[in-house]
PDB file of N, CA and C in Angstrom:
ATOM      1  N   UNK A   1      11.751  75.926 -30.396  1.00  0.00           N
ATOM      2  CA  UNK A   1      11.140  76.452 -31.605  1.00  0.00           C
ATOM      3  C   UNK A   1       9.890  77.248 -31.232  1.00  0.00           C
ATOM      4  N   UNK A   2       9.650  78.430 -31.908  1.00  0.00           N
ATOM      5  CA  UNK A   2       8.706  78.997 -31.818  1.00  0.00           C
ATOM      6  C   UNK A   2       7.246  78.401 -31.908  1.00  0.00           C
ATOM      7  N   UNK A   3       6.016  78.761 -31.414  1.00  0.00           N
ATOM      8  CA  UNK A   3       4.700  78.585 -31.630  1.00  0.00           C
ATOM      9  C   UNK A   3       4.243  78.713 -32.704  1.00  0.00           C
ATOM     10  N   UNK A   4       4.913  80.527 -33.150  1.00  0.00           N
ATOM     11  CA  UNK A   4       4.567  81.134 -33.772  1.00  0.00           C
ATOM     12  C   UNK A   4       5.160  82.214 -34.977  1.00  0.00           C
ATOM     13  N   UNK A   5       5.103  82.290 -35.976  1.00  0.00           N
ATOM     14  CA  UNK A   5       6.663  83.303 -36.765  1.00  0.00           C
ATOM     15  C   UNK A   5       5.632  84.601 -36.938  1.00  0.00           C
ATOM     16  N   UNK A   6       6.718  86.007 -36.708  1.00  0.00           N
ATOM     17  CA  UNK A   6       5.830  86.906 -37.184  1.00  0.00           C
ATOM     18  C   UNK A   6       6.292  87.438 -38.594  1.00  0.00           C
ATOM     19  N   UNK A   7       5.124  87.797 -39.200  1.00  0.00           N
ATOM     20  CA  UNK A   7       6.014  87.995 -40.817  1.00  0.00           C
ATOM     21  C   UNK A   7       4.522  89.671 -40.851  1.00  0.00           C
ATOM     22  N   UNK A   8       5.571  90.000 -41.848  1.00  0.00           N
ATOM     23  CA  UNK A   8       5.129  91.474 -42.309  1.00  0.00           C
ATOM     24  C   UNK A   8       4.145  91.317 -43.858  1.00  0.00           C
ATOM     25  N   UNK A   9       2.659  91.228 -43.484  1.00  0.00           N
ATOM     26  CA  UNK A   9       2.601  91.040 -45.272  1.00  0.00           C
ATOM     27  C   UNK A   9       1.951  92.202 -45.660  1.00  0.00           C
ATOM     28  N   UNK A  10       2.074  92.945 -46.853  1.00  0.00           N
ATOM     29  CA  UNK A  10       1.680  94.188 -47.047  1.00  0.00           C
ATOM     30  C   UNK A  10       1.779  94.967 -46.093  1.00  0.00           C
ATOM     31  N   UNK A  11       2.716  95.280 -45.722  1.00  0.00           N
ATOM     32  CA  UNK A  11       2.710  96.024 -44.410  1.00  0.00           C
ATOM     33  C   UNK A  11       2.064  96.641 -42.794  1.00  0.00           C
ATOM     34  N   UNK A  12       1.667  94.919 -43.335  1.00  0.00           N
ATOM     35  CA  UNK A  12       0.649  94.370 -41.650  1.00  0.00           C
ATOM     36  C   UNK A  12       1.398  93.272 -41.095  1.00  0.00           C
ATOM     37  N   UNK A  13       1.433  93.203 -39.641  1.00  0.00           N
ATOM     38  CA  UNK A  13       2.028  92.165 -39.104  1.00  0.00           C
ATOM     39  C   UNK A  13       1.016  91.144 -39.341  1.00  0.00           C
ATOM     40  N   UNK A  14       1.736  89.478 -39.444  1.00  0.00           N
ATOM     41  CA  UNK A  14       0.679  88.582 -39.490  1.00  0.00           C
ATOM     42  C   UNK A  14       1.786  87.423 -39.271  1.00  0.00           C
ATOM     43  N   UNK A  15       0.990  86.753 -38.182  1.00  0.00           N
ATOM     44  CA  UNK A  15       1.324  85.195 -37.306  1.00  0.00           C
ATOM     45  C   UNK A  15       1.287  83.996 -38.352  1.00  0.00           C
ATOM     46  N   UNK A  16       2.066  83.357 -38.672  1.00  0.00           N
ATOM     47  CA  UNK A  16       1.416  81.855 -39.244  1.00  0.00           C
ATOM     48  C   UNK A  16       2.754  80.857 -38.399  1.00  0.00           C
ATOM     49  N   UNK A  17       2.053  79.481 -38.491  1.00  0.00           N
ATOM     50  CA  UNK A  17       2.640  78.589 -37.818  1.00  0.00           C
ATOM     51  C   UNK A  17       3.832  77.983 -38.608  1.00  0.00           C
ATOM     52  N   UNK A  18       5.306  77.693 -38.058  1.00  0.00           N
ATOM     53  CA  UNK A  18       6.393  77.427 -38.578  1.00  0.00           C
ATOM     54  C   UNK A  18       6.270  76.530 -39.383  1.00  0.00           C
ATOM     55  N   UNK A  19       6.961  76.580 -40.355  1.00  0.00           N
ATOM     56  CA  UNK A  19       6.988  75.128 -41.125  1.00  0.00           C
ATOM     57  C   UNK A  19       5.827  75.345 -42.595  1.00  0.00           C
ATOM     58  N   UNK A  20       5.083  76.518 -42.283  1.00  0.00           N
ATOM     59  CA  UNK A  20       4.040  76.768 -43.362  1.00  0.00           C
ATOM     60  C   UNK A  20       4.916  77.490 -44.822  1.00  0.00           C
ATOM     61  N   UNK A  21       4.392  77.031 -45.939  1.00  0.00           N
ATOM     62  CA  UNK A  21       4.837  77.983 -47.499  1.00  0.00           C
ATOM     63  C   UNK A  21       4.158  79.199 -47.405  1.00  0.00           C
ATOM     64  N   UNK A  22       4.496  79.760 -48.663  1.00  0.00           N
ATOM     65  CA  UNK A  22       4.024  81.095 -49.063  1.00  0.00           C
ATOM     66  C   UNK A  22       2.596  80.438 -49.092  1.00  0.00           C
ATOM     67  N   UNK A  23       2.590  79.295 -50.208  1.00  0.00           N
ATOM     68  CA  UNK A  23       0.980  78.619 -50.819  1.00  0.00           C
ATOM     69  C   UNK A  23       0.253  78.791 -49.631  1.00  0.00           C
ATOM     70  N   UNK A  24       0.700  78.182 -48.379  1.00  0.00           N
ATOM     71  CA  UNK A  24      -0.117  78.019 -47.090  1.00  0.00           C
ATOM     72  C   UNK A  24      -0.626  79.457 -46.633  1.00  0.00           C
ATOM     73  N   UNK A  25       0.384  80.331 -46.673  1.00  0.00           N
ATOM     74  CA  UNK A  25       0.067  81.959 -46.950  1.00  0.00           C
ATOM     75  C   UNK A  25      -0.965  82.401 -47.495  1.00  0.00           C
ATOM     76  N   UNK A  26      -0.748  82.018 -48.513  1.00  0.00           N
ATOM     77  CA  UNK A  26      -1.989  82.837 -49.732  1.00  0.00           C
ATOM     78  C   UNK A  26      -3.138  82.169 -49.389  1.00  0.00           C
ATOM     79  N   UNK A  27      -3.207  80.901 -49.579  1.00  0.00           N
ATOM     80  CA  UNK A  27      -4.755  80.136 -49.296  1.00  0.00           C
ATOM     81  C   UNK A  27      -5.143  80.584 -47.871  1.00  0.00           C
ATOM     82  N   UNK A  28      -4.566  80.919 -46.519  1.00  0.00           N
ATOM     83  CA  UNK A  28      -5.180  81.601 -45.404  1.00  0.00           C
ATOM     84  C   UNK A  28      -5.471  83.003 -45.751  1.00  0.00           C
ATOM     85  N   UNK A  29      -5.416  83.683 -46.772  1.00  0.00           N
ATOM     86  CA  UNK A  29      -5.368  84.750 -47.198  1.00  0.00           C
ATOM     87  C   UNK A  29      -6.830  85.239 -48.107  1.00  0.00           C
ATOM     88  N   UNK A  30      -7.422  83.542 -48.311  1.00  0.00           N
ATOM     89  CA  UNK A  30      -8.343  83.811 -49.165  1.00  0.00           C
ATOM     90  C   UNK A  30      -8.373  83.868 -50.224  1.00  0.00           C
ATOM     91  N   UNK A  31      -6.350  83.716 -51.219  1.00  0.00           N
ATOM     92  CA  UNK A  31      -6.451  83.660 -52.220  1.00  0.00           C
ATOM     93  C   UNK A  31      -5.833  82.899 -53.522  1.00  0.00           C
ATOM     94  N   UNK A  32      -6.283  83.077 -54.217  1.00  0.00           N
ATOM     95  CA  UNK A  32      -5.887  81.878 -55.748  1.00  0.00           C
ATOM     96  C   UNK A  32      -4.318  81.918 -55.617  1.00  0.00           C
ATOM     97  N   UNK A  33      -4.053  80.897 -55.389  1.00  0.00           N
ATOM     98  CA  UNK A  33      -2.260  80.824 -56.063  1.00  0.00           C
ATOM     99  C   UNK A  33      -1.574  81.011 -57.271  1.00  0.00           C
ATOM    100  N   UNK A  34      -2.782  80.889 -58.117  1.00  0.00           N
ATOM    101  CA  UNK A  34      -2.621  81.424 -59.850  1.00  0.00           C
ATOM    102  C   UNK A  34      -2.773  82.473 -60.188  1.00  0.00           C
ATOM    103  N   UNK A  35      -3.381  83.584 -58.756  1.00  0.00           N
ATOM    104  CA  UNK A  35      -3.560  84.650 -59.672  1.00  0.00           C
ATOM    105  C   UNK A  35      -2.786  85.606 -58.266  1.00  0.00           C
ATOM    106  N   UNK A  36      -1.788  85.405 -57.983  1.00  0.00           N
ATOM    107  CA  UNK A  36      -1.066  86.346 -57.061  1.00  0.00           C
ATOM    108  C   UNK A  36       0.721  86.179 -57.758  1.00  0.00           C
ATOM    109  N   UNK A  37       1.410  87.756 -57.276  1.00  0.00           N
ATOM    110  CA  UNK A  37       2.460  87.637 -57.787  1.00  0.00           C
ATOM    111  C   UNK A  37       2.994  88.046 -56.008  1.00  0.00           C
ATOM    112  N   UNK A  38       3.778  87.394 -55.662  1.00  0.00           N
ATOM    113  CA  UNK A  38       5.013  87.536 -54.530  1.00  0.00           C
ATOM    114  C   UNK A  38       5.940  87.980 -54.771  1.00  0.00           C
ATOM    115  N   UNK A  39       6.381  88.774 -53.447  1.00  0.00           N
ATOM    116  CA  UNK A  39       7.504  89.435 -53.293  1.00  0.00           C
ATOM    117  C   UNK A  39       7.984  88.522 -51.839  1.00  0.00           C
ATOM    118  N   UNK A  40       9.107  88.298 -51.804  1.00  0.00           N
ATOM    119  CA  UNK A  40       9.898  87.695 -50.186  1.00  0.00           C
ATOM    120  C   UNK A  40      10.944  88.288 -49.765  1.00  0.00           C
ATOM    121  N   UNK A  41      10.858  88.942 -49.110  1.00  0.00           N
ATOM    122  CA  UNK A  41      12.681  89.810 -48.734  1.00  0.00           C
ATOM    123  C   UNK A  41      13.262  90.537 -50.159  1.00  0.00           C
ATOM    124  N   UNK A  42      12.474  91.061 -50.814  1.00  0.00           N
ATOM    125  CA  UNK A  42      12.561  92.086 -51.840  1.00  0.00           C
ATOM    126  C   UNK A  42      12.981  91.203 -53.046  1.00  0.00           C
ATOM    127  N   UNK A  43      12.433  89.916 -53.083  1.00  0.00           N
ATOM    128  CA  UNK A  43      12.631  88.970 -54.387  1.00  0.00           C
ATOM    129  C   UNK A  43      11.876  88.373 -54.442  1.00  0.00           C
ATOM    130  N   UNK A  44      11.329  88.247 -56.210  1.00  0.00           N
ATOM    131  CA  UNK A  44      10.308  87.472 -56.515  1.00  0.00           C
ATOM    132  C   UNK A  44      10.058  86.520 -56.282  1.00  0.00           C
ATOM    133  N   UNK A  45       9.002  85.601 -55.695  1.00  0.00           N
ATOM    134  CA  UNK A  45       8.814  83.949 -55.540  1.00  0.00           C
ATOM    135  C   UNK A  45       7.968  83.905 -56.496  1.00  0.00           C
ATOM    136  N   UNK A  46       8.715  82.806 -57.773  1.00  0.00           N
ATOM    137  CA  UNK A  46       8.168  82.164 -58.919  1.00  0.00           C
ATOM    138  C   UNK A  46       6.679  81.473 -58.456  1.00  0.00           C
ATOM    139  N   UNK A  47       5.442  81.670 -59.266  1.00  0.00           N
ATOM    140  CA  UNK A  47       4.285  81.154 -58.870  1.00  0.00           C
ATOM    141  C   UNK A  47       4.866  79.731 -58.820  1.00  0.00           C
ATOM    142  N   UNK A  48       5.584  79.010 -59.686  1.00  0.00           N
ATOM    143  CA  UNK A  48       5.891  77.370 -59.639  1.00  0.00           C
ATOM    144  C   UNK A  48       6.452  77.269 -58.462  1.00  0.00           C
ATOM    145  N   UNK A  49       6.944  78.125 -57.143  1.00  0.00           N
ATOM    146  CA  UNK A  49       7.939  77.432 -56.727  1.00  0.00           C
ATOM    147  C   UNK A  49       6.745  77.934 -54.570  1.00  0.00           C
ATOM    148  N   UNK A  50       5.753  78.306 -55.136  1.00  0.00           N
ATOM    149  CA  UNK A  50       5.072  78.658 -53.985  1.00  0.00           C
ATOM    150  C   UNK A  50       4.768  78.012 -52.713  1.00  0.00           C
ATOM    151  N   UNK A  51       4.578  76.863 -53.547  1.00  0.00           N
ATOM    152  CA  UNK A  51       4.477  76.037 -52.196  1.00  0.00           C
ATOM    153  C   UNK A  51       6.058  75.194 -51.831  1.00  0.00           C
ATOM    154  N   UNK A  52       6.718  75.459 -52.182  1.00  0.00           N
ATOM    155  CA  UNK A  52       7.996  74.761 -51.860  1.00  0.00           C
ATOM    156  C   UNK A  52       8.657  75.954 -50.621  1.00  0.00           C
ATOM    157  N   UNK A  53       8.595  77.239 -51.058  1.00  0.00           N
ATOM    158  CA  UNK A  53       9.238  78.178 -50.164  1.00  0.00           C
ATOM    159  C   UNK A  53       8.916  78.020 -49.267  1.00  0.00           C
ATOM    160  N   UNK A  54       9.479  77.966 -47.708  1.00  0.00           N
ATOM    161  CA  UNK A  54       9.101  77.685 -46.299  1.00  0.00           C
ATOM    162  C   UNK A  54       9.113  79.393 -45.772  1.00  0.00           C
ATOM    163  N   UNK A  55       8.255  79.664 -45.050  1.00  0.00           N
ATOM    164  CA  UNK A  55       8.591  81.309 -44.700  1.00  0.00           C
ATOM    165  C   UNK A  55       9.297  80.966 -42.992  1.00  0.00           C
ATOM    166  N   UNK A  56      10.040  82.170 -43.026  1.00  0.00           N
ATOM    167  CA  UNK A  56      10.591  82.024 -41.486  1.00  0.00           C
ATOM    168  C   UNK A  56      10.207  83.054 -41.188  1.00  0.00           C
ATOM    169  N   UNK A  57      10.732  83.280 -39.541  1.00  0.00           N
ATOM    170  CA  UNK A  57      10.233  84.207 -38.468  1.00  0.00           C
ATOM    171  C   UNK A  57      11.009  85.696 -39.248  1.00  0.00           C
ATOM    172  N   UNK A  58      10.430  86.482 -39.448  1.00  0.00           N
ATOM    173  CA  UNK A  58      10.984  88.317 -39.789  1.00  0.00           C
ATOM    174  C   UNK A  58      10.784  88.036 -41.104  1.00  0.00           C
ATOM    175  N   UNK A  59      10.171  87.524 -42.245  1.00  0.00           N
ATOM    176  CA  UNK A  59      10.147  87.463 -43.384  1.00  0.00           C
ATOM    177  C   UNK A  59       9.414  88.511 -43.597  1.00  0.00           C
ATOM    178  N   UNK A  60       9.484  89.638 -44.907  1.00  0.00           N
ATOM    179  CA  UNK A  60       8.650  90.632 -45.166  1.00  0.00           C
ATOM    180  C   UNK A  60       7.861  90.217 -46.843  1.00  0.00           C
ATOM    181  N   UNK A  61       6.594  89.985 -46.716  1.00  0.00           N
ATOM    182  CA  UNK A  61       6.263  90.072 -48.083  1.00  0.00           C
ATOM    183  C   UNK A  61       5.295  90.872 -48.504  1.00  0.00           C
ATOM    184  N   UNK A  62       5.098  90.941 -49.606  1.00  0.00           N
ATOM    185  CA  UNK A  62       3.856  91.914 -50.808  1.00  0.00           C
ATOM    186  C   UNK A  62       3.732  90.757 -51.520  1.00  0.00           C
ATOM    187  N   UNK A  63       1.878  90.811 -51.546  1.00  0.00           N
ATOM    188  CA  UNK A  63       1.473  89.711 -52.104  1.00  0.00           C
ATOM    189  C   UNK A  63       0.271  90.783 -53.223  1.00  0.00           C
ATOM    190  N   UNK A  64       0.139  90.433 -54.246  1.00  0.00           N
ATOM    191  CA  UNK A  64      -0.402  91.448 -55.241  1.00  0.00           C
ATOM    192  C   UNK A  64      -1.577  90.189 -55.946  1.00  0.00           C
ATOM    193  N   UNK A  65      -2.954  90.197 -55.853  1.00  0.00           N
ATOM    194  CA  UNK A  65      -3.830  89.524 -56.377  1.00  0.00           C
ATOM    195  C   UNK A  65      -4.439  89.985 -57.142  1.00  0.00           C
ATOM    196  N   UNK A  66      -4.486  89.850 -58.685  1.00  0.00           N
ATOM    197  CA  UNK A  66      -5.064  89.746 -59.836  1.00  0.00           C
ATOM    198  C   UNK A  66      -6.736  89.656 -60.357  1.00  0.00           C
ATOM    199  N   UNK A  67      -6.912  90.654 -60.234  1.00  0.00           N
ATOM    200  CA  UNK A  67      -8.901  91.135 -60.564  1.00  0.00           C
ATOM    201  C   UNK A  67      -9.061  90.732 -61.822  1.00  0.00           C
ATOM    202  N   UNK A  68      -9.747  90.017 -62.713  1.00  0.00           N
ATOM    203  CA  UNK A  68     -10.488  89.900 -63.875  1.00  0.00           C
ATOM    204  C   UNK A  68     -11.465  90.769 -64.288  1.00  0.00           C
ATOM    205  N   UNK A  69     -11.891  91.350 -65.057  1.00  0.00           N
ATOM    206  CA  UNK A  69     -13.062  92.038 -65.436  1.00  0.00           C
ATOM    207  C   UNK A  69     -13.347  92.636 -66.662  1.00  0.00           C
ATOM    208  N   UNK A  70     -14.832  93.380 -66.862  1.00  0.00           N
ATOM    209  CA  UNK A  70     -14.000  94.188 -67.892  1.00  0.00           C
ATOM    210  C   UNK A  70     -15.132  95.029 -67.976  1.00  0.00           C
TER     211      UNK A  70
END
């Protein structure tokens, strides 16, 4: 088994350790799990289901985080 998986996010390469979720994703990312919408291999990952998804090695995602303001 790998060390390491490489995954594509926004169209940057980026390392995380096997066995990690999207959730584990986003929170190394710096960001709210409530306020991001996912993409995984060109399909939506339901905010409910974020931390359940396991990412593997070549996974491509777009992760889109949500500004408040006004």
């Amino acid at each position: 088994m790998a060390d390491e998986y490489l995954l594509t996010v926004n169209g940057e390469p980026r390392r995380i350790a096997p066995g990690s979720s999207i959730a584990d994703l986003v929170a190394s990312l710096g960001l709210d799990p409530g306020k991001v919408a996912v993409e995984r291999n060109a399909e939506i990952a339901p905010r409910s289901t974020l931390a359940d998804v396991i990412l593997t090695d070549g996974d491509v995602l777009e992760i889109v985080h949500f500004v408040g303001g006004g």
